[in-house]
PDB file of N, CA and C in Angstrom:
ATOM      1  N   UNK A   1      64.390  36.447 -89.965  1.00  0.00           N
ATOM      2  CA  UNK A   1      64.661  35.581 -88.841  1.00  0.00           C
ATOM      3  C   UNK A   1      64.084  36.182 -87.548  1.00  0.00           C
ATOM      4  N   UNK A   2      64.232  37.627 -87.446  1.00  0.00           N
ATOM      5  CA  UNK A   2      63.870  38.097 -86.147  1.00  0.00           C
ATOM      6  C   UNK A   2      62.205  37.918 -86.167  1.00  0.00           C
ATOM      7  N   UNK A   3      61.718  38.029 -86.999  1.00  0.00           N
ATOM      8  CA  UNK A   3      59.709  38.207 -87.333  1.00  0.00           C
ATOM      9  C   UNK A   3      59.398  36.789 -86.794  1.00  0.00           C
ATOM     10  N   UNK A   4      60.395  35.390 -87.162  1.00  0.00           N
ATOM     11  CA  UNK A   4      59.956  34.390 -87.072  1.00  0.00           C
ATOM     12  C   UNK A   4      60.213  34.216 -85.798  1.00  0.00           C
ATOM     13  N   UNK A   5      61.049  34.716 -84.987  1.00  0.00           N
ATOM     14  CA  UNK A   5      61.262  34.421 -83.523  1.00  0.00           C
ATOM     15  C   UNK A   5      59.890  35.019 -82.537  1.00  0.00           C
ATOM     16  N   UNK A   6      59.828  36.405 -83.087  1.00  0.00           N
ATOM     17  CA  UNK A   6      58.937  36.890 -82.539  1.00  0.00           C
ATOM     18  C   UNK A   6      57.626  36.388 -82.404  1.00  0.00           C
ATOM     19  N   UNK A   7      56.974  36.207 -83.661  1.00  0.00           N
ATOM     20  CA  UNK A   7      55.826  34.687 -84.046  1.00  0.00           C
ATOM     21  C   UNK A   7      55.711  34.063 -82.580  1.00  0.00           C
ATOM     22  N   UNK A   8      57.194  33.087 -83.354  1.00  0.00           N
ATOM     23  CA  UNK A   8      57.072  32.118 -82.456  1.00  0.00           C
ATOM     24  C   UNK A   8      56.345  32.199 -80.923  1.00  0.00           C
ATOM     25  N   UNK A   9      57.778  33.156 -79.970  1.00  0.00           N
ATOM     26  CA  UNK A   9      57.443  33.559 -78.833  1.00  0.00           C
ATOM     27  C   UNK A   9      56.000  34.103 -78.560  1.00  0.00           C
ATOM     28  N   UNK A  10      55.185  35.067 -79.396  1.00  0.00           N
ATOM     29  CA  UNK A  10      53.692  35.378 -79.055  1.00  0.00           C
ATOM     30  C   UNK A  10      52.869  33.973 -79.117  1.00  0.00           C
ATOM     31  N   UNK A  11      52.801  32.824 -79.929  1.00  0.00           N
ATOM     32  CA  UNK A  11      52.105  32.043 -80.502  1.00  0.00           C
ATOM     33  C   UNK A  11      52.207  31.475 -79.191  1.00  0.00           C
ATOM     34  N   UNK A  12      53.798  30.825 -78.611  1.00  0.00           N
ATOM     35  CA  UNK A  12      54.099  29.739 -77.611  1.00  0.00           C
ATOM     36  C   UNK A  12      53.513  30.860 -76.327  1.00  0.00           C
ATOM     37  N   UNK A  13      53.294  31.687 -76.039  1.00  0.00           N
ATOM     38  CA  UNK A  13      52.864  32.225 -74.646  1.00  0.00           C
ATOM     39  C   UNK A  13      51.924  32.004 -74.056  1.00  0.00           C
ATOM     40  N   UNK A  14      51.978  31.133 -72.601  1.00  0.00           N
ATOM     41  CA  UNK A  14      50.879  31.036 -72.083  1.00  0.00           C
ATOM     42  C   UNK A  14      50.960  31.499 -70.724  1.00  0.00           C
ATOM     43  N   UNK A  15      49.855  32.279 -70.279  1.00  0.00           N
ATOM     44  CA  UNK A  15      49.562  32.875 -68.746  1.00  0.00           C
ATOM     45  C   UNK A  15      49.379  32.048 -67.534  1.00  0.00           C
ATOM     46  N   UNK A  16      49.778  32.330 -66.469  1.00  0.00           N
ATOM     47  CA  UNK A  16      49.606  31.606 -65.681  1.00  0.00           C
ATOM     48  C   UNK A  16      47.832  31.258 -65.178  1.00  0.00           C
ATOM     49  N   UNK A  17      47.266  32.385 -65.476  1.00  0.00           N
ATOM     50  CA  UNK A  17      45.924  32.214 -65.211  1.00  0.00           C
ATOM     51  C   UNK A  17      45.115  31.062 -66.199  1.00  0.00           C
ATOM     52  N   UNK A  18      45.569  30.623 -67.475  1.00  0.00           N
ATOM     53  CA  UNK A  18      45.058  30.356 -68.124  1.00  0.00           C
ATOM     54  C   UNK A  18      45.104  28.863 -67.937  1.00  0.00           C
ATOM     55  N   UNK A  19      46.583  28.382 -66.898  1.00  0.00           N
ATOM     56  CA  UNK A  19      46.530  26.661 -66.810  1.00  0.00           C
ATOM     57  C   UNK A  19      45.964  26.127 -65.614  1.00  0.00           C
ATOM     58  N   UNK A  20      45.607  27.369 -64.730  1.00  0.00           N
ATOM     59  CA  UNK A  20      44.631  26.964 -63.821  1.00  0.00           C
ATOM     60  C   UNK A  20      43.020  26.663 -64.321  1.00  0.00           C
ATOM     61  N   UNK A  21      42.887  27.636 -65.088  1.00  0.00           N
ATOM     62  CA  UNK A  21      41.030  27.841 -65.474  1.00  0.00           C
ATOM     63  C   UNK A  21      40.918  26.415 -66.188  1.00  0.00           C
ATOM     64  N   UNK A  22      39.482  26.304 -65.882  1.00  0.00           N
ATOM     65  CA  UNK A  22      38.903  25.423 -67.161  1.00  0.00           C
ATOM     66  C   UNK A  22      38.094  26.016 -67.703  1.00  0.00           C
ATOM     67  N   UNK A  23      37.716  25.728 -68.886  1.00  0.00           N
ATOM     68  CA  UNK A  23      36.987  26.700 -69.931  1.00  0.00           C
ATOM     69  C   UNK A  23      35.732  25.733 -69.884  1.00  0.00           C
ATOM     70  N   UNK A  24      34.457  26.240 -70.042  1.00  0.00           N
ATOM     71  CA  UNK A  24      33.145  25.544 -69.756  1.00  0.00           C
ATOM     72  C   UNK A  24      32.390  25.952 -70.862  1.00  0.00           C
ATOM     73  N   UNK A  25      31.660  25.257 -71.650  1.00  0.00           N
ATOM     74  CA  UNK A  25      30.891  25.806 -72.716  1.00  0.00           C
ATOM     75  C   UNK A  25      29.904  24.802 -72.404  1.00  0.00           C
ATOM     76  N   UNK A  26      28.518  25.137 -72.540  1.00  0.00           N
ATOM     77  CA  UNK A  26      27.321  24.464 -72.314  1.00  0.00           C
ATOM     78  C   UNK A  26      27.118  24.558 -74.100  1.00  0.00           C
ATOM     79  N   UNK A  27      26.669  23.293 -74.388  1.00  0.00           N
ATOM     80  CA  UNK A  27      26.088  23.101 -75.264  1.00  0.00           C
ATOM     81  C   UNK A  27      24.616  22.427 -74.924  1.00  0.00           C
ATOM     82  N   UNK A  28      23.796  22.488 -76.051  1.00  0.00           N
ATOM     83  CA  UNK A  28      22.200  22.132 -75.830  1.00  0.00           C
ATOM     84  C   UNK A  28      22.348  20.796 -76.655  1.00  0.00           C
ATOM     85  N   UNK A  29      21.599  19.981 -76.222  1.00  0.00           N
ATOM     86  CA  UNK A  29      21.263  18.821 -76.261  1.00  0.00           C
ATOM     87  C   UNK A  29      20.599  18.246 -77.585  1.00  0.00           C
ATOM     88  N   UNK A  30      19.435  19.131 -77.868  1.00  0.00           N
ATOM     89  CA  UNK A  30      19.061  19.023 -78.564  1.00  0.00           C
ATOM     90  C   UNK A  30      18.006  20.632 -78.989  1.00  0.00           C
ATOM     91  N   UNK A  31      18.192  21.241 -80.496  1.00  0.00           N
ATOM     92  CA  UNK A  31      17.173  22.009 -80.797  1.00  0.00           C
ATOM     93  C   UNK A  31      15.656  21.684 -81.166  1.00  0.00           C
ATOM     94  N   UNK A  32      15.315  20.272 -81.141  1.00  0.00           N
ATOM     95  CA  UNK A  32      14.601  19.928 -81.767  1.00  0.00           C
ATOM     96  C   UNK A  32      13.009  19.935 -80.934  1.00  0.00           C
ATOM     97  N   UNK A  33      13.180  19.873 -79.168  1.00  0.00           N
ATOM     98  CA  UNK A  33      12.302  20.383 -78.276  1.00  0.00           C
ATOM     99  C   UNK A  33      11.982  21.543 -78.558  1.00  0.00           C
ATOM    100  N   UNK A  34      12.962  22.673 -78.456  1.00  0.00           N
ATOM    101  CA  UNK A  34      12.403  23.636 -78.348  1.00  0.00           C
ATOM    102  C   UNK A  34      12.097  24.643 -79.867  1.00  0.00           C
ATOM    103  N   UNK A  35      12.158  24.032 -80.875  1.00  0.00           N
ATOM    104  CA  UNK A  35      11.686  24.194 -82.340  1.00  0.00           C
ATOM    105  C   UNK A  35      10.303  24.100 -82.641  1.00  0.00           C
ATOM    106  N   UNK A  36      10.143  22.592 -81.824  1.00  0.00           N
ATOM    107  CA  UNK A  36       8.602  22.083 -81.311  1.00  0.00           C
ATOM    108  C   UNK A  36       7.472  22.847 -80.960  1.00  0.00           C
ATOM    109  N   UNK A  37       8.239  23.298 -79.732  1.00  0.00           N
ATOM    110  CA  UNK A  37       7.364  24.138 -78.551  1.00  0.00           C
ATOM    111  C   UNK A  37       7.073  25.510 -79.291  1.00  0.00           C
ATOM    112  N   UNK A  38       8.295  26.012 -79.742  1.00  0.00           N
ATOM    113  CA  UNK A  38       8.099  27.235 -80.511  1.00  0.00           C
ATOM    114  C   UNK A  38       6.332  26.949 -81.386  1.00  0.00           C
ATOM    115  N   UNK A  39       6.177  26.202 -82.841  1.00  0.00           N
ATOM    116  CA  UNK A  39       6.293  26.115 -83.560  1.00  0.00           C
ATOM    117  C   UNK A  39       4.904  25.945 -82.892  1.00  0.00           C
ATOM    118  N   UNK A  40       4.496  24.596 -81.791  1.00  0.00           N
ATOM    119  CA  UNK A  40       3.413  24.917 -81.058  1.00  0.00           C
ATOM    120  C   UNK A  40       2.645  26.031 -80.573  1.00  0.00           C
ATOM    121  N   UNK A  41       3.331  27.161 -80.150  1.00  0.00           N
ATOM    122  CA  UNK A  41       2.745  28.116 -79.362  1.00  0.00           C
ATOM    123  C   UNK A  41       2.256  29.141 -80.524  1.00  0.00           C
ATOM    124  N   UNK A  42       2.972  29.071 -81.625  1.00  0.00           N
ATOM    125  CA  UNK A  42       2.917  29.947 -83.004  1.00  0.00           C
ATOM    126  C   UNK A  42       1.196  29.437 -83.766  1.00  0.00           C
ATOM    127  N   UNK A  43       1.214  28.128 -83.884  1.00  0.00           N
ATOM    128  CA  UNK A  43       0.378  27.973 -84.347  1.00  0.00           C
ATOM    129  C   UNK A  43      -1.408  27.386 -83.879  1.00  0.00           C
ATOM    130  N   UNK A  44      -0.682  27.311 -82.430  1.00  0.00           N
ATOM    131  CA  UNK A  44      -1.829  27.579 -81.496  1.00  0.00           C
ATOM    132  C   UNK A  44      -2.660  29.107 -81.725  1.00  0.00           C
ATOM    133  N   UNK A  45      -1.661  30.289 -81.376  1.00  0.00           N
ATOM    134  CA  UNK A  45      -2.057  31.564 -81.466  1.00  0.00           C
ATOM    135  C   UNK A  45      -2.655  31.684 -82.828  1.00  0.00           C
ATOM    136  N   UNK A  46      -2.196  31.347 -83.943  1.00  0.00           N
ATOM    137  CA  UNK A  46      -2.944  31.507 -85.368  1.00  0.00           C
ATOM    138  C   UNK A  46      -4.016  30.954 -85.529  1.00  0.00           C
ATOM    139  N   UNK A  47      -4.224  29.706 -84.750  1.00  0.00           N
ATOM    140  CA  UNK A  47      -5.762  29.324 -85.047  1.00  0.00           C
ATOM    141  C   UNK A  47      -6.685  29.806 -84.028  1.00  0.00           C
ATOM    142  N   UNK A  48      -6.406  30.165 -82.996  1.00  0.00           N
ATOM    143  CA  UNK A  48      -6.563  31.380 -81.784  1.00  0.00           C
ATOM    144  C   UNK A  48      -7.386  32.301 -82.644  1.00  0.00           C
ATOM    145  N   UNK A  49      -6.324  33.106 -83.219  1.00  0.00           N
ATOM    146  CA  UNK A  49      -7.010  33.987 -83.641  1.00  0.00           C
ATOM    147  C   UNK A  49      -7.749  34.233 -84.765  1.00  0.00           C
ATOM    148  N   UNK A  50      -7.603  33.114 -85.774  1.00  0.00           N
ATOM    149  CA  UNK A  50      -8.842  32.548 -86.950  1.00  0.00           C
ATOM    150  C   UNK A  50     -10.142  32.223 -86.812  1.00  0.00           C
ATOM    151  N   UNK A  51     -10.004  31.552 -85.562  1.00  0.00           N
ATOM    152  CA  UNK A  51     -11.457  31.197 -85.090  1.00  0.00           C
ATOM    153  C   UNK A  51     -11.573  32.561 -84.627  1.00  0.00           C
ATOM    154  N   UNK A  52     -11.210  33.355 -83.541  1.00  0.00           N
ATOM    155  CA  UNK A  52     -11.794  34.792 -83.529  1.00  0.00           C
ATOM    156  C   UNK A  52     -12.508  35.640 -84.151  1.00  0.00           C
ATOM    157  N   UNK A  53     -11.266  35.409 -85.135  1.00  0.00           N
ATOM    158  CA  UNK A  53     -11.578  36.796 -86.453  1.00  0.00           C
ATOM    159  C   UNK A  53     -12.945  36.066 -87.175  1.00  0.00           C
ATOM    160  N   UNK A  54     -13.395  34.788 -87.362  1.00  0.00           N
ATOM    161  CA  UNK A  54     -14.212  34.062 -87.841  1.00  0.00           C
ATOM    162  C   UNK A  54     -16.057  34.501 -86.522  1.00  0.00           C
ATOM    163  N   UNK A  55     -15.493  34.412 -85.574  1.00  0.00           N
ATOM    164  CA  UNK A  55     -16.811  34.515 -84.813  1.00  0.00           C
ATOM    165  C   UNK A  55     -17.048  36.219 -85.141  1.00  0.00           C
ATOM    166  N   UNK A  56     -16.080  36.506 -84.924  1.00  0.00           N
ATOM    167  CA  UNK A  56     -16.244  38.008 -84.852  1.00  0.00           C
ATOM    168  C   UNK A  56     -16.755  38.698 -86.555  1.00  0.00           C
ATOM    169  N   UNK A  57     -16.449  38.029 -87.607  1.00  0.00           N
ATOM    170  CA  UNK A  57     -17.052  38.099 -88.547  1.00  0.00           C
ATOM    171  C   UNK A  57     -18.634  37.779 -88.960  1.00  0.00           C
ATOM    172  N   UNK A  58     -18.507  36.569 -88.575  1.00  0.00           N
ATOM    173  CA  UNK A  58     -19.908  35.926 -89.210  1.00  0.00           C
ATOM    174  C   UNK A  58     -20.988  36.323 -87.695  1.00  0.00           C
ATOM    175  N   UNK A  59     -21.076  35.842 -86.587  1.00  0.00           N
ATOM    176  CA  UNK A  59     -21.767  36.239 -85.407  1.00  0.00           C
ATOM    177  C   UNK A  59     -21.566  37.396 -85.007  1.00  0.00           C
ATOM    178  N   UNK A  60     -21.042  37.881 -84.985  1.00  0.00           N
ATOM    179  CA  UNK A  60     -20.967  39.875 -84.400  1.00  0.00           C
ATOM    180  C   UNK A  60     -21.817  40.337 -85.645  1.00  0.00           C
ATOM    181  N   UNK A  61     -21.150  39.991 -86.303  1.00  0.00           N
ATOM    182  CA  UNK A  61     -21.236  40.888 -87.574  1.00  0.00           C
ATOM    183  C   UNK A  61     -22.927  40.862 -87.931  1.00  0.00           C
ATOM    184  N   UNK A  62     -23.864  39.391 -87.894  1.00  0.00           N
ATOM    185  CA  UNK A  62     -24.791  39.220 -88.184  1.00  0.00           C
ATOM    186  C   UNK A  62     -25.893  40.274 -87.571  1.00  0.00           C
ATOM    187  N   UNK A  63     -25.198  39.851 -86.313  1.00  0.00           N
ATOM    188  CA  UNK A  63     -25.622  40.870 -84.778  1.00  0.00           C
ATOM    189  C   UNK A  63     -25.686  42.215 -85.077  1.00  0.00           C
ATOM    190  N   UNK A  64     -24.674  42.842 -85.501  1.00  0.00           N
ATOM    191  CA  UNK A  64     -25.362  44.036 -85.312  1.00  0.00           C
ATOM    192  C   UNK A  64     -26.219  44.165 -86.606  1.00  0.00           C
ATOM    193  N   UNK A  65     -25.494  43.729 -87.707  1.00  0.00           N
ATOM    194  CA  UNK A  65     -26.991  43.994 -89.250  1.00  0.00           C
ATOM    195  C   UNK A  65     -28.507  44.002 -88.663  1.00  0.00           C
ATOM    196  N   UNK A  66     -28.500  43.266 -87.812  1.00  0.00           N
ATOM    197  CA  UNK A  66     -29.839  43.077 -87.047  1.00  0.00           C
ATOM    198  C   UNK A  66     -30.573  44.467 -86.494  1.00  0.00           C
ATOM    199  N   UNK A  67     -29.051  44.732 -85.314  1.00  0.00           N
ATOM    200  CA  UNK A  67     -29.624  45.634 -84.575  1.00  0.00           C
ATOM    201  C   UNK A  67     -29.675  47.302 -85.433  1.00  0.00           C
ATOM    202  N   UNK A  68     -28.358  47.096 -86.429  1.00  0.00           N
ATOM    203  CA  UNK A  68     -28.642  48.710 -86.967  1.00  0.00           C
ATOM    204  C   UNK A  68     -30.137  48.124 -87.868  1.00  0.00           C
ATOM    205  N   UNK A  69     -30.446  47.450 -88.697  1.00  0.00           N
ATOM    206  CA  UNK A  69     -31.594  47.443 -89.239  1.00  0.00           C
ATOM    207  C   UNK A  69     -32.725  47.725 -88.324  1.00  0.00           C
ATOM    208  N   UNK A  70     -32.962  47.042 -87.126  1.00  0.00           N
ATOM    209  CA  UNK A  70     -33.976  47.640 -86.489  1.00  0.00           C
ATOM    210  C   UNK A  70     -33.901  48.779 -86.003  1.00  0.00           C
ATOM    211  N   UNK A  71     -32.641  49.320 -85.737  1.00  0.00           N
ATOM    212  CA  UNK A  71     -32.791  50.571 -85.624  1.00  0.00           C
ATOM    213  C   UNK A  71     -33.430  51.713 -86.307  1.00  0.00           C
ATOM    214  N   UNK A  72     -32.908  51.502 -87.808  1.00  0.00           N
ATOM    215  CA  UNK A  72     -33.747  52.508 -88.708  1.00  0.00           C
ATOM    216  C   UNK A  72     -34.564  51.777 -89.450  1.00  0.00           C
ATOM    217  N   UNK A  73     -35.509  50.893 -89.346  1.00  0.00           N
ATOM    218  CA  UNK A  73     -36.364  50.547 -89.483  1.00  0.00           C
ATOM    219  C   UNK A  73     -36.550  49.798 -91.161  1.00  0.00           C
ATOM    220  N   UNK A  74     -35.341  49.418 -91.528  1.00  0.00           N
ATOM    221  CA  UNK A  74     -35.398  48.784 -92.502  1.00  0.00           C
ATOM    222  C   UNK A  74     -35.723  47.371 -92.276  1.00  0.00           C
ATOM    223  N   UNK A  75     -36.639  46.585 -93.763  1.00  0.00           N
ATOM    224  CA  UNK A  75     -36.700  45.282 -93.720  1.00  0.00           C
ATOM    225  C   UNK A  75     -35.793  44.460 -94.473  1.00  0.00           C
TER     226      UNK A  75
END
């Protein structure tokens, strides 16, 4: 009997600070903008850097075969 009183009394306690406040929680609207945008900027940068790695392969690369070949004088 005494455990259940005690319960009780902690459960029912409320502070005076607590019936003044209001409690504010921002929620978002929607995740689905910024999933978007993410998902945009991700796969912008990947083809960013495909085409890169692509110039930098086939045109650099041709480039110098060129220049070390003329360098040492191979045909």
């Amino acid at each position: 009997m005494v455990d259940l009183i005690a319960t009780n009394s902690i459960i029912d306690f409320n502070s005076s600070k607590s019936k003044g406040s209001k409690t504010i929680t921002f929620e978002k609207e929607s995740d689905v903008k910024d999933i978007f945008i993410c998902n945009l900027i991700f796969y912008l940068v990947s083809c960013y850097s495909l085409l890169i790695h692509v110039f930098i392969d086939l045109v650099f690369a041709s480039y110098l075969g060129k220049k070390v070949n003329k360098y040492f004088n191979v045909k």
